[in-house]
C-alpha atoms as a PDB file:
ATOM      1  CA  UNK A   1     201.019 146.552 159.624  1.00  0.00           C
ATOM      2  CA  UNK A   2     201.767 150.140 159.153  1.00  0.00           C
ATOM      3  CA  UNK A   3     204.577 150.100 156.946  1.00  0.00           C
ATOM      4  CA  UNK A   4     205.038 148.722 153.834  1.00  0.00           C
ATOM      5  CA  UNK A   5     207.607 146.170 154.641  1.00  0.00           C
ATOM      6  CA  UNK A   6     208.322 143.776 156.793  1.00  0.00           C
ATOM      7  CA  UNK A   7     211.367 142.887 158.595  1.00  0.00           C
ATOM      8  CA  UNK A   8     213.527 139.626 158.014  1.00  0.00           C
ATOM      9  CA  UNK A   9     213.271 136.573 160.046  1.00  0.00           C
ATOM     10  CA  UNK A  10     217.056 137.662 160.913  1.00  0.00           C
ATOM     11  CA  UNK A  11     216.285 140.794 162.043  1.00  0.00           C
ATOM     12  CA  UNK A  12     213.358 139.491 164.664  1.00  0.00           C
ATOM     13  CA  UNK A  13     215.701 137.211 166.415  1.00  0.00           C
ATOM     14  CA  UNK A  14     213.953 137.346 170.709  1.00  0.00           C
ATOM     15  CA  UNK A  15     216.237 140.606 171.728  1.00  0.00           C
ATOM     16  CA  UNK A  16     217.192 140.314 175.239  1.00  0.00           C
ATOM     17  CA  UNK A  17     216.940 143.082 177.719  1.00  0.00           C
ATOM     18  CA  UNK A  18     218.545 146.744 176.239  1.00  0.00           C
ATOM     19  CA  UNK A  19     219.711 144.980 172.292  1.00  0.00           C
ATOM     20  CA  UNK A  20     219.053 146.451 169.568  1.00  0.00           C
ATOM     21  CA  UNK A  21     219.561 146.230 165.799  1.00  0.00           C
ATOM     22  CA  UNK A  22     220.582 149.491 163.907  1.00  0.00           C
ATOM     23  CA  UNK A  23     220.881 149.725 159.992  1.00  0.00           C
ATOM     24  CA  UNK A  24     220.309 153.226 159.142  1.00  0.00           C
ATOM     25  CA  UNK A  25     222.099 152.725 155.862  1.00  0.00           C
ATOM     26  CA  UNK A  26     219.679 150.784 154.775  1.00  0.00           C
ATOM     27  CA  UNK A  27     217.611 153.837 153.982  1.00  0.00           C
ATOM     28  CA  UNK A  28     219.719 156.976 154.333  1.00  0.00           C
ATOM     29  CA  UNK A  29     217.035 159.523 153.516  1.00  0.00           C
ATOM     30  CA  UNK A  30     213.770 160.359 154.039  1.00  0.00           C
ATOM     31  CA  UNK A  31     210.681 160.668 156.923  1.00  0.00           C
ATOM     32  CA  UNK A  32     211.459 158.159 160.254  1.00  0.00           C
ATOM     33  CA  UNK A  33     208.236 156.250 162.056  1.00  0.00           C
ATOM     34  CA  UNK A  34     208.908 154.363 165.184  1.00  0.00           C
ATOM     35  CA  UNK A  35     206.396 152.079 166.519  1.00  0.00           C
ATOM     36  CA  UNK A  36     206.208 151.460 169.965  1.00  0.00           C
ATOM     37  CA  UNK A  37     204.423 148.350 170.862  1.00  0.00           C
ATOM     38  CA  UNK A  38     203.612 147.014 174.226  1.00  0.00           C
ATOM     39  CA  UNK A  39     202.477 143.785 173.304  1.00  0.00           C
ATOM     40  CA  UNK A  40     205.870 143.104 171.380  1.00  0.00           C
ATOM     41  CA  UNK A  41     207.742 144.872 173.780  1.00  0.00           C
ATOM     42  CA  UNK A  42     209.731 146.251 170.776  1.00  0.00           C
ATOM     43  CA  UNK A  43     210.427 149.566 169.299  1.00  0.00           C
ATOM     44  CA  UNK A  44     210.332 149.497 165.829  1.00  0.00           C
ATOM     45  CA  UNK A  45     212.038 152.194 163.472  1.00  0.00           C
ATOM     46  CA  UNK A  46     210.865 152.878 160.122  1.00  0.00           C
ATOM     47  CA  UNK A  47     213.086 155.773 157.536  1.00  0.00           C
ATOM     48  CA  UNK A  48     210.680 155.965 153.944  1.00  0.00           C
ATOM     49  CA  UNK A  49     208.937 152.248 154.939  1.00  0.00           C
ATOM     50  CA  UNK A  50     212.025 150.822 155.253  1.00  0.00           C
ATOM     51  CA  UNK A  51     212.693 149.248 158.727  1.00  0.00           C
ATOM     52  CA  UNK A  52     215.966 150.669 159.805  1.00  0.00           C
ATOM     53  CA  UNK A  53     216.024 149.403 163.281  1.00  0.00           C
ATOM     54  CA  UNK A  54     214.807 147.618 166.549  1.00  0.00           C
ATOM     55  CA  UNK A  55     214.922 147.533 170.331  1.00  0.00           C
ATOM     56  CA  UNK A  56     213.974 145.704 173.230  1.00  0.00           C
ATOM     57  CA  UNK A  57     211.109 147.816 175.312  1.00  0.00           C
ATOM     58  CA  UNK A  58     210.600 147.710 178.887  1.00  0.00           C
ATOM     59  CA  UNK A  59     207.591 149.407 180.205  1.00  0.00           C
ATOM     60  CA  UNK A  60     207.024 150.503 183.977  1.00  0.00           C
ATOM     61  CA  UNK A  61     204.736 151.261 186.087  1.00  0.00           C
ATOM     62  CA  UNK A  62     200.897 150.739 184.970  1.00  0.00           C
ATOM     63  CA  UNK A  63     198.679 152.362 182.764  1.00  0.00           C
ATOM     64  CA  UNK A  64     195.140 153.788 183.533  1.00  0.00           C
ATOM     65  CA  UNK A  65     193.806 150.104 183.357  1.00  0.00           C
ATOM     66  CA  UNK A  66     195.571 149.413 186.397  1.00  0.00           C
ATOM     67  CA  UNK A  67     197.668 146.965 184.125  1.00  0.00           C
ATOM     68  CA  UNK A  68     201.026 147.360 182.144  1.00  0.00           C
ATOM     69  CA  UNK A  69     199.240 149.220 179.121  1.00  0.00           C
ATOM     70  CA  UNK A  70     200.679 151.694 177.132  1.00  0.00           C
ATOM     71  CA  UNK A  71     197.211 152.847 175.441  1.00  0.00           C
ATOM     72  CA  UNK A  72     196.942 154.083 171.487  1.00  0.00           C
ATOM     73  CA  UNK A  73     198.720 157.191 170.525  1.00  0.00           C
ATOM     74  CA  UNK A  74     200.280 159.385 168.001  1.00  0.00           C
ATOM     75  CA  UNK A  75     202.520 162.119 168.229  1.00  0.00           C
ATOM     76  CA  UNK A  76     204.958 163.951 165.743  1.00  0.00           C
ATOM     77  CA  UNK A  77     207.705 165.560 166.583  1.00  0.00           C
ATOM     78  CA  UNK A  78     207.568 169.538 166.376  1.00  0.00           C
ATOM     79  CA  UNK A  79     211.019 172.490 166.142  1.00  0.00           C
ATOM     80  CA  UNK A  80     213.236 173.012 168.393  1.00  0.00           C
ATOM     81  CA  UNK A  81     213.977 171.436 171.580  1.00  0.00           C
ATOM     82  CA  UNK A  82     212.611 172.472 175.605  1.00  0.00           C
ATOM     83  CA  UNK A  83     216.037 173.141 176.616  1.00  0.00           C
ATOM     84  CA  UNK A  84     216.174 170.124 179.155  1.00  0.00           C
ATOM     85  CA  UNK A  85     218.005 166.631 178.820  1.00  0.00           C
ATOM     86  CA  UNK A  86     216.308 163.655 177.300  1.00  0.00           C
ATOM     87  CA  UNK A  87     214.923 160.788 179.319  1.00  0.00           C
ATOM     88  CA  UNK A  88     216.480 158.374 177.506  1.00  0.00           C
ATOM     89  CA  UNK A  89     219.857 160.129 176.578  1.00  0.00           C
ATOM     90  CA  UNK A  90     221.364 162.537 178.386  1.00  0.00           C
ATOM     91  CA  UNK A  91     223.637 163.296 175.058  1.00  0.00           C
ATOM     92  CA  UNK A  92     220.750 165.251 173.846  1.00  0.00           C
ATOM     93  CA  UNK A  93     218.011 168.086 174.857  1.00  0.00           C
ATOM     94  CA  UNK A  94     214.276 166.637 174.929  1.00  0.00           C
ATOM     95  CA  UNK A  95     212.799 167.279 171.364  1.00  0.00           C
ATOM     96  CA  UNK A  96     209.085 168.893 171.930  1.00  0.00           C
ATOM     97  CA  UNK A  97     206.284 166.477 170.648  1.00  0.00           C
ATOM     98  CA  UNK A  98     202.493 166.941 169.617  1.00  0.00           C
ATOM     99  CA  UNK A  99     200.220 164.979 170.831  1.00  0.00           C
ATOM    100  CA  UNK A 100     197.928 163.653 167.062  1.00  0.00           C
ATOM    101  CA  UNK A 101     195.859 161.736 168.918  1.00  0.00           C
ATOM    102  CA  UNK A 102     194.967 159.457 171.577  1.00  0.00           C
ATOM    103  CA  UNK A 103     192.641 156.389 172.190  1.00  0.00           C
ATOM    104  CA  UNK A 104     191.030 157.192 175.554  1.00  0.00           C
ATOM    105  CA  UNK A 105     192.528 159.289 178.124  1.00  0.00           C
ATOM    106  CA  UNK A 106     195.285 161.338 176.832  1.00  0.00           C
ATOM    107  CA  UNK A 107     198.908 160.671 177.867  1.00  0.00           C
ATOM    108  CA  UNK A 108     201.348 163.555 177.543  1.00  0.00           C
ATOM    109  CA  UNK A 109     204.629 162.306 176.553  1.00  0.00           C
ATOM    110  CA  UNK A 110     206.699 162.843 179.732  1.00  0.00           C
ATOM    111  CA  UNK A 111     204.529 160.563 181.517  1.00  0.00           C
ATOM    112  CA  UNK A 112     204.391 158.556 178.848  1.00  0.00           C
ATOM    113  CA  UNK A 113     208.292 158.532 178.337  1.00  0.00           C
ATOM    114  CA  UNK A 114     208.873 158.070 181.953  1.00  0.00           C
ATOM    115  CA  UNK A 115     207.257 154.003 181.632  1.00  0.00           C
ATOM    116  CA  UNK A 116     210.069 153.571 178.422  1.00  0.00           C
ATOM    117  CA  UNK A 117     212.910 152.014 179.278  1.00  0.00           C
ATOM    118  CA  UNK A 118     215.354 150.647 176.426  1.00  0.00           C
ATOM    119  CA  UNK A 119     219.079 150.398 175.721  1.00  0.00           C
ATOM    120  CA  UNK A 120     220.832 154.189 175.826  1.00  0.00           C
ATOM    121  CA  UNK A 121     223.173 153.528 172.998  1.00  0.00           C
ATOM    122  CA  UNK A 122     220.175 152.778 171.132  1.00  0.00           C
ATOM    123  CA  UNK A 123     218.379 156.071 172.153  1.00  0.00           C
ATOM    124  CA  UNK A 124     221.424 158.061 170.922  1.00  0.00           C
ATOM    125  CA  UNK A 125     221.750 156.677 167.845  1.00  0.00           C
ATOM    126  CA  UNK A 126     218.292 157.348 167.094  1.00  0.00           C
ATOM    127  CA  UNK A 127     218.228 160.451 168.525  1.00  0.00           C
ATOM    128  CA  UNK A 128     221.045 161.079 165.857  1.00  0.00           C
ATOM    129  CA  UNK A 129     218.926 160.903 162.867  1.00  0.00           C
ATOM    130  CA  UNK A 130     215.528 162.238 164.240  1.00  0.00           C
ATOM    131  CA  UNK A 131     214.187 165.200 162.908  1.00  0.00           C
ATOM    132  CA  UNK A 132     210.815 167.361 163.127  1.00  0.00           C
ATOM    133  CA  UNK A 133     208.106 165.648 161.784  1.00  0.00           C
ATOM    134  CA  UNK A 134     208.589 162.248 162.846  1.00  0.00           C
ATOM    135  CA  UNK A 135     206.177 160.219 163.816  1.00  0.00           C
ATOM    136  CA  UNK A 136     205.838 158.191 167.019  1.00  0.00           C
ATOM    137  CA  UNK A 137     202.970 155.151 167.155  1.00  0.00           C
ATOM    138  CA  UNK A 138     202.452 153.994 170.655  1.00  0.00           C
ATOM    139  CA  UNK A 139     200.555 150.751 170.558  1.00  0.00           C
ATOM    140  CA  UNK A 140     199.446 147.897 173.072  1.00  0.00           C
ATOM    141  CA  UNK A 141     198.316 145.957 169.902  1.00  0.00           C
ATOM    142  CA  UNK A 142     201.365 143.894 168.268  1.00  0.00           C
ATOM    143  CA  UNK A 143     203.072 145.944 165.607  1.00  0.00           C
ATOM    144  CA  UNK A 144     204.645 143.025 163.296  1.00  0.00           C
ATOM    145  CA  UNK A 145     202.302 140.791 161.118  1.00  0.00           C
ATOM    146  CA  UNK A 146     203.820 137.170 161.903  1.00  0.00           C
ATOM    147  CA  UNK A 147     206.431 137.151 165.025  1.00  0.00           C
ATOM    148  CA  UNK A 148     209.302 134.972 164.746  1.00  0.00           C
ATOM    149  CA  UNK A 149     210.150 132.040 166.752  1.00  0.00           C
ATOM    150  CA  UNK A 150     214.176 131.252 167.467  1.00  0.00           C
ATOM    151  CA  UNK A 151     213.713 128.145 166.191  1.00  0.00           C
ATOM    152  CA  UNK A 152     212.370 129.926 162.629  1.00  0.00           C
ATOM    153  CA  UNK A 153     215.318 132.212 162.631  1.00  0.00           C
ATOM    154  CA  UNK A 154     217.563 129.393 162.419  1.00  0.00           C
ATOM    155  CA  UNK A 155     215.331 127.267 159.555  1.00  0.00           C
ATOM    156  CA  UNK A 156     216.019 130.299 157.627  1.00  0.00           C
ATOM    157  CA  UNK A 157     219.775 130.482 157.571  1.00  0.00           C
END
């Protein structure tokens, strides 16, 4: 895993289609890191190592392999803005991104953005608290050590 902790069995309860779980207070400050992971079909949303949030991930459309692949790639986020609305909230102008690096063919992230589809309320609030430098992991690999079952959410409680 990327990050230094994991999130609790209660907080990887199977989201349905556009849910999401959002506890920014949780860590108020610091550097954000999503991970976007096609195998979970999850977004996952890191502020200091702390995991501050979750959504459900759709993804469209297929990928170079001719299958619903993502790839491997890194971008950070970079100042200012490219004066025209986000994809994924309307609220808000698109934020300009750097492409870090790519496993094999490089995606640029409109295309990229364009196969994303989770819940809009989500994509607000995060859009709230992002600011240059964050980092976005795009993954087809799964992004959480040891996925939880329902039935292991509810042996918890």
């Amino acid at each position: 895993m990327l990050a230094p902790k994991d999130f609790t069995p209660e907080m990887l309860h199977p989201l349905g289609k556009n849910d999401y779980d959002w506890h920014p207070e949780r860590s108020p400050e610091g550097p954000i890191t999503i991970v976007i992971s096609s195998a979970d079909k999850a977004m996952y949303v890191y502020r200091n190592g702390d995991p501050i949030g979750r959504a459900s991930v759709e993804v469209s459309g297929k990928g170079l392999s001719g299958r619903e692949k993502l790839g491997n790639h890194v971008f950070t986020m970079l100042e200012g803005t490219t004066g025209k609305p986000s994809q994924f909230t309307p609220k808000h102008e698109e934020a300009r991104w750097m492409r870090v690096t790519s496993e094999g063919k490089a995606v640029d992230t409109d295309t990229l953005a364009s196969r994303l589809h989770f819940s809009p309320d989500f994509a607000d609030k995060l859009a709230n608290e992002l600011k240059p430098g964050t980092t976005v992991i795009v993954t087809d690999y799964p992004a959480i050590r040891n996925p939880v079952t329902q039935s292991d959410v509810f042996a918890a409680k």
